[in-house]
C-alpha atoms as a PDB file:
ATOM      1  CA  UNK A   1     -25.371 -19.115 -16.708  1.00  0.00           C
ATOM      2  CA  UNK A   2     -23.695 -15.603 -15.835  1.00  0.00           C
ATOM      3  CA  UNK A   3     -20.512 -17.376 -12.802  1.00  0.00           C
ATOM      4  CA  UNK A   4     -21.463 -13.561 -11.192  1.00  0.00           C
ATOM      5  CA  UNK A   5     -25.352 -14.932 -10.593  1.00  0.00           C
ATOM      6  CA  UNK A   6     -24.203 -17.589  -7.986  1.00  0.00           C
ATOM      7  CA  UNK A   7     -22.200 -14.931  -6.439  1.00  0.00           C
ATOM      8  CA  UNK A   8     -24.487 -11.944  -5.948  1.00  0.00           C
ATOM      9  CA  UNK A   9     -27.316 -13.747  -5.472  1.00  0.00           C
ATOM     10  CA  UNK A  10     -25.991 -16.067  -2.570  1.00  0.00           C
ATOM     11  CA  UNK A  11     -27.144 -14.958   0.507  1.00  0.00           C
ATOM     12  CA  UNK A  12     -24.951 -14.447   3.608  1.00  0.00           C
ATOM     13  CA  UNK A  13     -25.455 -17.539   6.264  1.00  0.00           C
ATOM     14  CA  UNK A  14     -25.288 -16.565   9.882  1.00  0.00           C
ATOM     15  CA  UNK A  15     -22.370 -18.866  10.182  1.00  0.00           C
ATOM     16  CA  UNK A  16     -20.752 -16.809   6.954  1.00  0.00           C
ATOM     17  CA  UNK A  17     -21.824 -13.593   9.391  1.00  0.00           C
ATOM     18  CA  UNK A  18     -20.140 -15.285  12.086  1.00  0.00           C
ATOM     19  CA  UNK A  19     -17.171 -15.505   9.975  1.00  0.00           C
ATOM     20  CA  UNK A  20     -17.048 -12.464   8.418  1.00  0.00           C
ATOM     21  CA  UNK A  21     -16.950 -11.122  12.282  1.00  0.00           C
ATOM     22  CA  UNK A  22     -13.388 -12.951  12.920  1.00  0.00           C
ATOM     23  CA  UNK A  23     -11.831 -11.305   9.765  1.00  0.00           C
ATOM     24  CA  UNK A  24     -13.015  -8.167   9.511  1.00  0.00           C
ATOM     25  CA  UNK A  25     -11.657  -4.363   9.532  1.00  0.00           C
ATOM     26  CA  UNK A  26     -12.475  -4.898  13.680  1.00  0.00           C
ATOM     27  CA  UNK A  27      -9.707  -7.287  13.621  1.00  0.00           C
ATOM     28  CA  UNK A  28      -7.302  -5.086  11.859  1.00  0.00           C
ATOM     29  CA  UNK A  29      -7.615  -2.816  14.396  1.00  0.00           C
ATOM     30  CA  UNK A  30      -7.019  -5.808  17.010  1.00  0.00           C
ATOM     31  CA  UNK A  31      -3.993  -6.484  15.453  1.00  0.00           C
ATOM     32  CA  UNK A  32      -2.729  -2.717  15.670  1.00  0.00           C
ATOM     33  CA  UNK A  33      -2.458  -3.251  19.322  1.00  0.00           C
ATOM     34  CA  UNK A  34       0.559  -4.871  21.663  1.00  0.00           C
ATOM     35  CA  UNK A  35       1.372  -7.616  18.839  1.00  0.00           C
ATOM     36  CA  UNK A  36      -2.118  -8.436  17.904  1.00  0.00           C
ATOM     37  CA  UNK A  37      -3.855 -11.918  18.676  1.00  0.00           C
ATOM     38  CA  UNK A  38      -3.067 -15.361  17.477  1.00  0.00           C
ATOM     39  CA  UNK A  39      -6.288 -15.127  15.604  1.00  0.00           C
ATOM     40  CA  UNK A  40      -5.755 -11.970  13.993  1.00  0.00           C
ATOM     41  CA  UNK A  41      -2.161 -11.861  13.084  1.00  0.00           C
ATOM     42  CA  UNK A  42      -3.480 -15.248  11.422  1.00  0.00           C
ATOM     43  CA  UNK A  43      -5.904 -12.915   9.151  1.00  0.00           C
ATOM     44  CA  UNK A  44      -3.609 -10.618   8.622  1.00  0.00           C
ATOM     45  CA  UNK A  45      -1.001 -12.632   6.811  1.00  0.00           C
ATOM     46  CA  UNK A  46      -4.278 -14.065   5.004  1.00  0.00           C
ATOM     47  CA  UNK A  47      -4.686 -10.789   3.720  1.00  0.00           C
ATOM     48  CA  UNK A  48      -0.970 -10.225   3.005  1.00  0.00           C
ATOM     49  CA  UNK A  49      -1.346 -13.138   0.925  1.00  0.00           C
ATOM     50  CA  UNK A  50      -4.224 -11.981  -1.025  1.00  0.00           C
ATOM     51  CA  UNK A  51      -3.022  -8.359  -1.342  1.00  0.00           C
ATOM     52  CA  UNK A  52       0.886  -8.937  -2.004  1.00  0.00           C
ATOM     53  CA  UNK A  53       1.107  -9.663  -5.455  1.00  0.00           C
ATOM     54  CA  UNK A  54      -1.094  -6.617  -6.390  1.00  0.00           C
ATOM     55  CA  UNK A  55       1.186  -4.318  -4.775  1.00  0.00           C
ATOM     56  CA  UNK A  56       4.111  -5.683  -5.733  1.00  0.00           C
ATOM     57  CA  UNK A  57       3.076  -5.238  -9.331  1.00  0.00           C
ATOM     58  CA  UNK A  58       2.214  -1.118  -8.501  1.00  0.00           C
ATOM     59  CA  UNK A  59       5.760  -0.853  -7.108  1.00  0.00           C
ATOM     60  CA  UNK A  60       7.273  -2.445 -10.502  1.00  0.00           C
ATOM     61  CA  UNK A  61       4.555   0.177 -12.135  1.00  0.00           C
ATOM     62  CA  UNK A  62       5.907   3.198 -10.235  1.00  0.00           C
ATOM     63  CA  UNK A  63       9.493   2.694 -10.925  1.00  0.00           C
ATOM     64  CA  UNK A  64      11.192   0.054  -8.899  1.00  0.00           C
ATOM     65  CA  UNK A  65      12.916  -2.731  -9.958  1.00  0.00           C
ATOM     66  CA  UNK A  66      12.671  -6.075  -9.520  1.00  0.00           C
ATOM     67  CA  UNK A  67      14.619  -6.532  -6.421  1.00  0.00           C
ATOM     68  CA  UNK A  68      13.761  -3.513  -4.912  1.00  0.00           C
ATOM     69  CA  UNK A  69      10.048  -4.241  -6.025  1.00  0.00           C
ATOM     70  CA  UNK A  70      10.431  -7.297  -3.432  1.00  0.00           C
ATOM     71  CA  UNK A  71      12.237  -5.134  -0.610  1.00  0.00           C
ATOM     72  CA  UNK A  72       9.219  -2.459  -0.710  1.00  0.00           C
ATOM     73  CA  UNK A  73       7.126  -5.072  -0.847  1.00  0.00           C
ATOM     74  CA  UNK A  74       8.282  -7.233   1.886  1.00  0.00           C
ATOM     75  CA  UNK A  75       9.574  -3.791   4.140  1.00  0.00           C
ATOM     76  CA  UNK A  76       5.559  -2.760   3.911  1.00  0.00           C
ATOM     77  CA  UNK A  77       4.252  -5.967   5.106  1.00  0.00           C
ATOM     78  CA  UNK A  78       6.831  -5.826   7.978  1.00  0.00           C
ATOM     79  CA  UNK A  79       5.502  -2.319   8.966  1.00  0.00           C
ATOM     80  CA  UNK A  80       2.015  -3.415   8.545  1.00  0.00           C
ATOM     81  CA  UNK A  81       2.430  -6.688  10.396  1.00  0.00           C
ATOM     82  CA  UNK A  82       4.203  -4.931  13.414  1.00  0.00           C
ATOM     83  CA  UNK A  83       1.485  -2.782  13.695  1.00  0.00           C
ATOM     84  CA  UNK A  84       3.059   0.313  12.622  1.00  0.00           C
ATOM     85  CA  UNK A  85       0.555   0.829   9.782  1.00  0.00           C
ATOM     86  CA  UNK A  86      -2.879  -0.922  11.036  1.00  0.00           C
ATOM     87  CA  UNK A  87      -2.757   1.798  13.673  1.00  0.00           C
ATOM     88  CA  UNK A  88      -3.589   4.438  11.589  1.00  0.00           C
ATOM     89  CA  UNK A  89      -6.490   1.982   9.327  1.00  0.00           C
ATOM     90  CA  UNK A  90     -10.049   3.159  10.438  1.00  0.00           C
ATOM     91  CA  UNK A  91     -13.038   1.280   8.373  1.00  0.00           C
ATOM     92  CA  UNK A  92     -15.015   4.177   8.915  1.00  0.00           C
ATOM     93  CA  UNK A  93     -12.683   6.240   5.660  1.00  0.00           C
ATOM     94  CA  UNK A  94     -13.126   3.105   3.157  1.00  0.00           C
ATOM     95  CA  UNK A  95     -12.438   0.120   1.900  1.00  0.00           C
ATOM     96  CA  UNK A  96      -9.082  -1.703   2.842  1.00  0.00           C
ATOM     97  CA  UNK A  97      -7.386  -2.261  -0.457  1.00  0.00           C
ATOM     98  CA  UNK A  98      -7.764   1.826  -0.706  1.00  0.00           C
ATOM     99  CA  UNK A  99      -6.037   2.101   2.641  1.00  0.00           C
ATOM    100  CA  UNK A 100      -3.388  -0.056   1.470  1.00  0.00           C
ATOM    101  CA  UNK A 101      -2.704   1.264  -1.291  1.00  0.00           C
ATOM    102  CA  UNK A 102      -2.579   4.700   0.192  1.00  0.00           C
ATOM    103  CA  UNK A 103      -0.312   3.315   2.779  1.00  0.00           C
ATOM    104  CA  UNK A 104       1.841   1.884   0.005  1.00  0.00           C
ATOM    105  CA  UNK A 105       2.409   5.276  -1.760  1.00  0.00           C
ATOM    106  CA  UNK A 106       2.702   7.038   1.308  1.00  0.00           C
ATOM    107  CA  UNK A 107       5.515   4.363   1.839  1.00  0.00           C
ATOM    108  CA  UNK A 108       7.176   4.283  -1.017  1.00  0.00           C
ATOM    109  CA  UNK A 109       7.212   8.204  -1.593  1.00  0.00           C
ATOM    110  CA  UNK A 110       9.542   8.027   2.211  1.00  0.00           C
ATOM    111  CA  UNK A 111      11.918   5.419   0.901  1.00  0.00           C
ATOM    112  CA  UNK A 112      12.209   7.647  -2.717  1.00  0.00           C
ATOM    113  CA  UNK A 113      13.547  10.452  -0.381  1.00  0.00           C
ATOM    114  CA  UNK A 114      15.905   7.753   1.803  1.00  0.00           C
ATOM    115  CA  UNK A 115      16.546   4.643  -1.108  1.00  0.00           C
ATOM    116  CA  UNK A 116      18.973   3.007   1.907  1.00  0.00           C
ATOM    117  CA  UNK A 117      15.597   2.565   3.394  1.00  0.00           C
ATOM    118  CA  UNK A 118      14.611  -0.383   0.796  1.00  0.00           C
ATOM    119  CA  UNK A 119      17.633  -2.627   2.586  1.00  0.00           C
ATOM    120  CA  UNK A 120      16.231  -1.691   6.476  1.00  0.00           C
ATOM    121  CA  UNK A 121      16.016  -4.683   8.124  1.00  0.00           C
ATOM    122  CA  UNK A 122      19.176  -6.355   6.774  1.00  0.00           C
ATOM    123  CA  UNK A 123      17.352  -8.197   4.122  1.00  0.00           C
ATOM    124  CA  UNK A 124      14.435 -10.119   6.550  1.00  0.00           C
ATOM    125  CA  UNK A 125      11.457 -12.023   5.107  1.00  0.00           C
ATOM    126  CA  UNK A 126       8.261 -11.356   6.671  1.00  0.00           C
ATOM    127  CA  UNK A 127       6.048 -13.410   4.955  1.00  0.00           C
ATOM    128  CA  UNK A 128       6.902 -16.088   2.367  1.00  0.00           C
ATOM    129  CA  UNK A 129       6.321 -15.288  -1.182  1.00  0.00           C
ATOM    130  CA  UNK A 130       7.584 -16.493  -4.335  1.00  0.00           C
ATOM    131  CA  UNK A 131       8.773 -13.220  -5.930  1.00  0.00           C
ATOM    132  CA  UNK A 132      10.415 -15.292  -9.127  1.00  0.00           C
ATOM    133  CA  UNK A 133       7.001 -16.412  -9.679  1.00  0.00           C
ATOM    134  CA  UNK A 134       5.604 -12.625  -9.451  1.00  0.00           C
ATOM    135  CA  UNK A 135       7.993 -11.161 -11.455  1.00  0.00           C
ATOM    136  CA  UNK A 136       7.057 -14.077 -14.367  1.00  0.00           C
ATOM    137  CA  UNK A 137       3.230 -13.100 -13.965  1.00  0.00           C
ATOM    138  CA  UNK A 138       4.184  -9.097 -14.031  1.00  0.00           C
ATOM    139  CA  UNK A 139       5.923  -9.758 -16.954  1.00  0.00           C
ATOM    140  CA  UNK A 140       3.165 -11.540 -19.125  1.00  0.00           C
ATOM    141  CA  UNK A 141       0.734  -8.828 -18.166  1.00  0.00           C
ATOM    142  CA  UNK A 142       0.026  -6.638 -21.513  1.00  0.00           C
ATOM    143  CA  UNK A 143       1.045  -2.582 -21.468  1.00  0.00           C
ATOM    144  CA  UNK A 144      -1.147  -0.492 -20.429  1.00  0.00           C
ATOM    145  CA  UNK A 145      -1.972   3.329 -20.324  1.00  0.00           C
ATOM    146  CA  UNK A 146      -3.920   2.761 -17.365  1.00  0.00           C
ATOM    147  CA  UNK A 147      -3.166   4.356 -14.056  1.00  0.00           C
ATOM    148  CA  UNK A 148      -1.203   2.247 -11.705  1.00  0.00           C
ATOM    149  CA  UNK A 149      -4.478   2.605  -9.344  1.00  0.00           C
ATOM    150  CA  UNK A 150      -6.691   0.772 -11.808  1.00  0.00           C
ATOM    151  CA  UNK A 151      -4.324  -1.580 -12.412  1.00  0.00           C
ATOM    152  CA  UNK A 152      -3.890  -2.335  -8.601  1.00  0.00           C
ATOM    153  CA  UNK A 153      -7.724  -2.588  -8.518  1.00  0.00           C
ATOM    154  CA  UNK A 154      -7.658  -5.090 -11.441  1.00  0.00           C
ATOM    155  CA  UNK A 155      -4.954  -7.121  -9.755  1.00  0.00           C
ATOM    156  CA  UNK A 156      -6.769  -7.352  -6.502  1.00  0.00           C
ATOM    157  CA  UNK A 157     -10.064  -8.511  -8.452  1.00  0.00           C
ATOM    158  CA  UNK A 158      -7.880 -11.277 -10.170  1.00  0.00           C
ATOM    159  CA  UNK A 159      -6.351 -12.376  -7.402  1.00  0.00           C
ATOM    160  CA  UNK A 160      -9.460 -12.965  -4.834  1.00  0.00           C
ATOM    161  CA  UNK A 161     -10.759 -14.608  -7.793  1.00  0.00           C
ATOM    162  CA  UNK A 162      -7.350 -17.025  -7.916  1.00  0.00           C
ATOM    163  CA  UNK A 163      -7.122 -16.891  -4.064  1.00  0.00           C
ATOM    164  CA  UNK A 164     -11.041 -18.416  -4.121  1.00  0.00           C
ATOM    165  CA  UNK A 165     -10.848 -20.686  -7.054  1.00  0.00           C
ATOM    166  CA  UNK A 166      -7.953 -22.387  -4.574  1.00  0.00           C
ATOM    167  CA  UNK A 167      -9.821 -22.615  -1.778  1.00  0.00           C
ATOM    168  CA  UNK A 168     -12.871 -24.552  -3.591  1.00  0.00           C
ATOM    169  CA  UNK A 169      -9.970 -26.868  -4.824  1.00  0.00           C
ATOM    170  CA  UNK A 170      -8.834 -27.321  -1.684  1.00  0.00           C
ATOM    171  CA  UNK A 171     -12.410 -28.477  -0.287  1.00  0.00           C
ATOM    172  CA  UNK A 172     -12.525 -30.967  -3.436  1.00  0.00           C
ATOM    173  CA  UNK A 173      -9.528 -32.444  -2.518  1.00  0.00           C
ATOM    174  CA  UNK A 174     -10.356 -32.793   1.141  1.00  0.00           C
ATOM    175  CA  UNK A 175     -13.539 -34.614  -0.169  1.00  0.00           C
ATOM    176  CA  UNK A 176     -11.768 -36.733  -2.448  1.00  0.00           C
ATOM    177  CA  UNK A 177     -13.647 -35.127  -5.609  1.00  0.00           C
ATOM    178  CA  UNK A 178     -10.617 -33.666  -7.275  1.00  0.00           C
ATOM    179  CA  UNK A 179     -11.678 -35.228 -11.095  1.00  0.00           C
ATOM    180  CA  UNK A 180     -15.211 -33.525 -10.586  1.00  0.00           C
ATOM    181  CA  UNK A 181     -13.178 -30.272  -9.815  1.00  0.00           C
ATOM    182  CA  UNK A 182     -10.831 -30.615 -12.950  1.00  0.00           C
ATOM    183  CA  UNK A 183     -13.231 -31.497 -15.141  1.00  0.00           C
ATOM    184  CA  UNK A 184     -15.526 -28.906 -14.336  1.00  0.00           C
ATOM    185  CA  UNK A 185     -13.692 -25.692 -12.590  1.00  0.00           C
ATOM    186  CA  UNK A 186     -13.275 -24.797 -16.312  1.00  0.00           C
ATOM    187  CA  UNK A 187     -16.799 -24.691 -16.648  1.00  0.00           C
ATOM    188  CA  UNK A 188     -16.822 -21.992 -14.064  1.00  0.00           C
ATOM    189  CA  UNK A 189     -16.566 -18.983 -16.675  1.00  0.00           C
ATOM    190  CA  UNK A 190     -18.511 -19.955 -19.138  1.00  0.00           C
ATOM    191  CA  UNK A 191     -22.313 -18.450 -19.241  1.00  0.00           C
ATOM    192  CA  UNK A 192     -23.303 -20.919 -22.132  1.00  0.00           C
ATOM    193  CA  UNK A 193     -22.534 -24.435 -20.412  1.00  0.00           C
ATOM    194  CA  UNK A 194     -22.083 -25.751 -22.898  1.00  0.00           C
ATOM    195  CA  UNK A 195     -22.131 -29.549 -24.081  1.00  0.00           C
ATOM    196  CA  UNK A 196     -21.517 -31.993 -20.840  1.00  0.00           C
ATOM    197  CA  UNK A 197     -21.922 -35.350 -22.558  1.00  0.00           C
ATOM    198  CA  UNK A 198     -18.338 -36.080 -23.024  1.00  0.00           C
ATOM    199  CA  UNK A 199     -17.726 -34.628 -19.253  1.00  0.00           C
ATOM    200  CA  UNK A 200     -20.237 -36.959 -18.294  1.00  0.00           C
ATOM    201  CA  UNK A 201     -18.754 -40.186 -20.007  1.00  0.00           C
ATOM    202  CA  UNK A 202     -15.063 -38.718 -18.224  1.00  0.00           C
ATOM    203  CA  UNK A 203     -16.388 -39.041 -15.034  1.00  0.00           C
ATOM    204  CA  UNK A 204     -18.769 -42.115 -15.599  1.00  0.00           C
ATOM    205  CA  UNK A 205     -21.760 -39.902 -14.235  1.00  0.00           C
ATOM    206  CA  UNK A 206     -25.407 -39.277 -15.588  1.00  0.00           C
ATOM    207  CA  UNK A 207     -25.360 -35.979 -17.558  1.00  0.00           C
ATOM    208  CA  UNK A 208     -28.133 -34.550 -15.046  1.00  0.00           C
ATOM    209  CA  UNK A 209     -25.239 -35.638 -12.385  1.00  0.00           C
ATOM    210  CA  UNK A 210     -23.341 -33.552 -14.146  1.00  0.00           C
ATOM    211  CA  UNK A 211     -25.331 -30.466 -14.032  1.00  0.00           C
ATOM    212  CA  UNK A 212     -25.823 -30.753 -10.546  1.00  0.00           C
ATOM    213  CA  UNK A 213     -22.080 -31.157  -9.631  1.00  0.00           C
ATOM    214  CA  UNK A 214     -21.932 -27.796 -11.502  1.00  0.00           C
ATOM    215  CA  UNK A 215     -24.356 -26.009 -10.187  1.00  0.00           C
ATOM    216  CA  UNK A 216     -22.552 -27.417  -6.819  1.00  0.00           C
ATOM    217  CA  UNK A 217     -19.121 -26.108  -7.950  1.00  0.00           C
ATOM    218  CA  UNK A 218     -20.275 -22.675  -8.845  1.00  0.00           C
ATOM    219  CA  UNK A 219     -22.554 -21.924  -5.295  1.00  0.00           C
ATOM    220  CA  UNK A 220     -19.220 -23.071  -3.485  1.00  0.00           C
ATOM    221  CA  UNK A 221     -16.645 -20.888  -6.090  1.00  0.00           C
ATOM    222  CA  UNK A 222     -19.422 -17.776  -5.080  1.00  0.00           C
ATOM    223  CA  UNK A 223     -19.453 -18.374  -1.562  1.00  0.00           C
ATOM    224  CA  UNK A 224     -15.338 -18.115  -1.460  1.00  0.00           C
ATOM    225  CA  UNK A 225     -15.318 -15.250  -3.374  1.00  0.00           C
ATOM    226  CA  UNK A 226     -18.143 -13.951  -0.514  1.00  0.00           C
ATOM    227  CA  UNK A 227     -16.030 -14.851   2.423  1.00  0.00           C
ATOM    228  CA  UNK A 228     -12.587 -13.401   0.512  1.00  0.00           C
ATOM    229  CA  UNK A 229     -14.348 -10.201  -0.187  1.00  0.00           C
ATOM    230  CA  UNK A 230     -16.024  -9.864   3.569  1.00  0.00           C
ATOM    231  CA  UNK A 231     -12.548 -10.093   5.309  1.00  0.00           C
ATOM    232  CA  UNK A 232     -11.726  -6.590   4.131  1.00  0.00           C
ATOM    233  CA  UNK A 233     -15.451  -5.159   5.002  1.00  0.00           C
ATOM    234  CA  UNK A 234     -16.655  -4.269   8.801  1.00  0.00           C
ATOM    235  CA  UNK A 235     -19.834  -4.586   7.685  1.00  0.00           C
ATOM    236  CA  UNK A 236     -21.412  -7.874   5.654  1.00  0.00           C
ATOM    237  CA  UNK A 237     -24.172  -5.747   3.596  1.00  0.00           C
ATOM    238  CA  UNK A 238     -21.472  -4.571   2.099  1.00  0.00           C
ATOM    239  CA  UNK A 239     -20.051  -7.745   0.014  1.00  0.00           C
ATOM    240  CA  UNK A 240     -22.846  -7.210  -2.863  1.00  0.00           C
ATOM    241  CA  UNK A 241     -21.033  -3.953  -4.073  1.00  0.00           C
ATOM    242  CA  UNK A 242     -17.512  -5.310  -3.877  1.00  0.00           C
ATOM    243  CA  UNK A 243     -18.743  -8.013  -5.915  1.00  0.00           C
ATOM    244  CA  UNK A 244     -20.095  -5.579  -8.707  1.00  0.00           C
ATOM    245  CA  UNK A 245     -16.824  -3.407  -8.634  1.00  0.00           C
ATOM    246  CA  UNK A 246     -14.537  -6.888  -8.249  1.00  0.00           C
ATOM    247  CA  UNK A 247     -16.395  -7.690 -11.877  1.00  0.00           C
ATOM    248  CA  UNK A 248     -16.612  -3.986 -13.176  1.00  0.00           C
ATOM    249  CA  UNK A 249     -12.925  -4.214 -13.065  1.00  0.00           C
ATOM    250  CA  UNK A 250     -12.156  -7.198 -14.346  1.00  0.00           C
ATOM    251  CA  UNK A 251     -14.047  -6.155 -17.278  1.00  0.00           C
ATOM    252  CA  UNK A 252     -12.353  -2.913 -17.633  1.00  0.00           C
ATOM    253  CA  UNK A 253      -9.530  -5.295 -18.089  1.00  0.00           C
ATOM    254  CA  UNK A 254     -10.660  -6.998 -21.310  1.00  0.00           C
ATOM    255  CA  UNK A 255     -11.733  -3.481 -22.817  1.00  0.00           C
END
């Protein structure tokens, strides 16, 4: 079983349209107003947290440091969570990872011309983020000749994946079902299923138990990535292609 079938061929719930309303690019441009609402400066730092680490890895790629990787990074966010930035976002020119990244380089081009600008703000954290942990994972990724944009767009593809993948473990663990989800999340990647005898005898379940527990684990794994991918889109008829350029990437990757 192809993981990308449960995911493109899940249809959209009009509770998942529902939510897809509350974290869309309508509430970015909620937030750009007098300090946002609760609710939306709530999605915003869920975006933050999904789109951090791929910026902060197209910083290290266009020159900066490690530390002043983390400053751009972190001085960006606090732009974009005061507002300053989401002003100037309108859904109507593209997807929001494009807009951020354009936003990025438009930022980092101003600090090349004033470097004091990386230390504005007297060193203040506007979201917390482990940036020992991202400057471990930017080291471990392979060179590349690729362009700094198509590595951004690889990163973000990884990343809702891992973003996802935690959610689903989080709703395992809520229900108490956390072996089911070790023994099986690695299961989720692999089209040929393989063997689930000895999973079966793990868990003390019937192997057709098994199967369905899978099947369970993989509609739930392509819903997340549905409801990740929809909080950047205005519009949910949209999701289908993200999901085909979120996996066109990611193979682009392992080319």
């Amino acid at each position: 079983m192809d993981p990308n079938d449960s995911v493109t061929n899940s249809s959209v719930s009009s509770s998942d349209r529902r939510r897809f309303a509350t974290t869309s690019w309508s509430l970015v441009g909620d937030a750009a107003g007098d300090g946002g609402s609760k609710v939306a400066r709530q999605a915003l730092q869920e975006l933050c947290q999904l789109y951090w680490y791929p910026l902060y890895s197209f910083s290290r790629r266009q020159g900066f440091d490690p530390t002043e990787a983390e400053d751009v990074t972190q001085g960006f966010f606090a732009q974009m969570l005061a507002g300053e930035l989401l002003a100037k976002a309108d859904a109507g020119r593209g997807r929001f990872r494009t807009f951020l990244l354009a936003a990025l380089t438009n930022y980092t081009a101003n600090i090349r011309r004033d470097r004091s600008a990386l230390k504005r703000g007297g060193g203040t954290k506007t979201l917390s983020l482990d940036y020992l942990d991202a400057e471990r994972r930017y080291c471990l990724e392979p060179a590349s000749n690729r362009e700094p944009q198509h590595v951004f767009e690889t990163q973000w593809a990884l990343e809702l994946l891992r973003v996802a993948l935690a959610a689903v473990r989080d709703q395992y663990e809520a229900m108490g079902k956390m072996a089911i989800f070790e023994a099986l999340s690695p299961r989720l990647t692999d089209p040929s299923e393989g063997p689930l005898a000895e999973i079966a005898q793990q868990l003390n379940m019937q192997v057709g138990a098994v199967k369905v527990a899978l099947l369970r684990l993989r509609e739930r794994y392509g819903q997340q990535i549905r409801l990740q991918i929809a909080k950047t889109l205005d519009d949910p008829s949209g999701v289908d292609d993200e999901i085909r350029e979120l996996f066109q990437a990611i193979s682009q990757n392992r080319l």
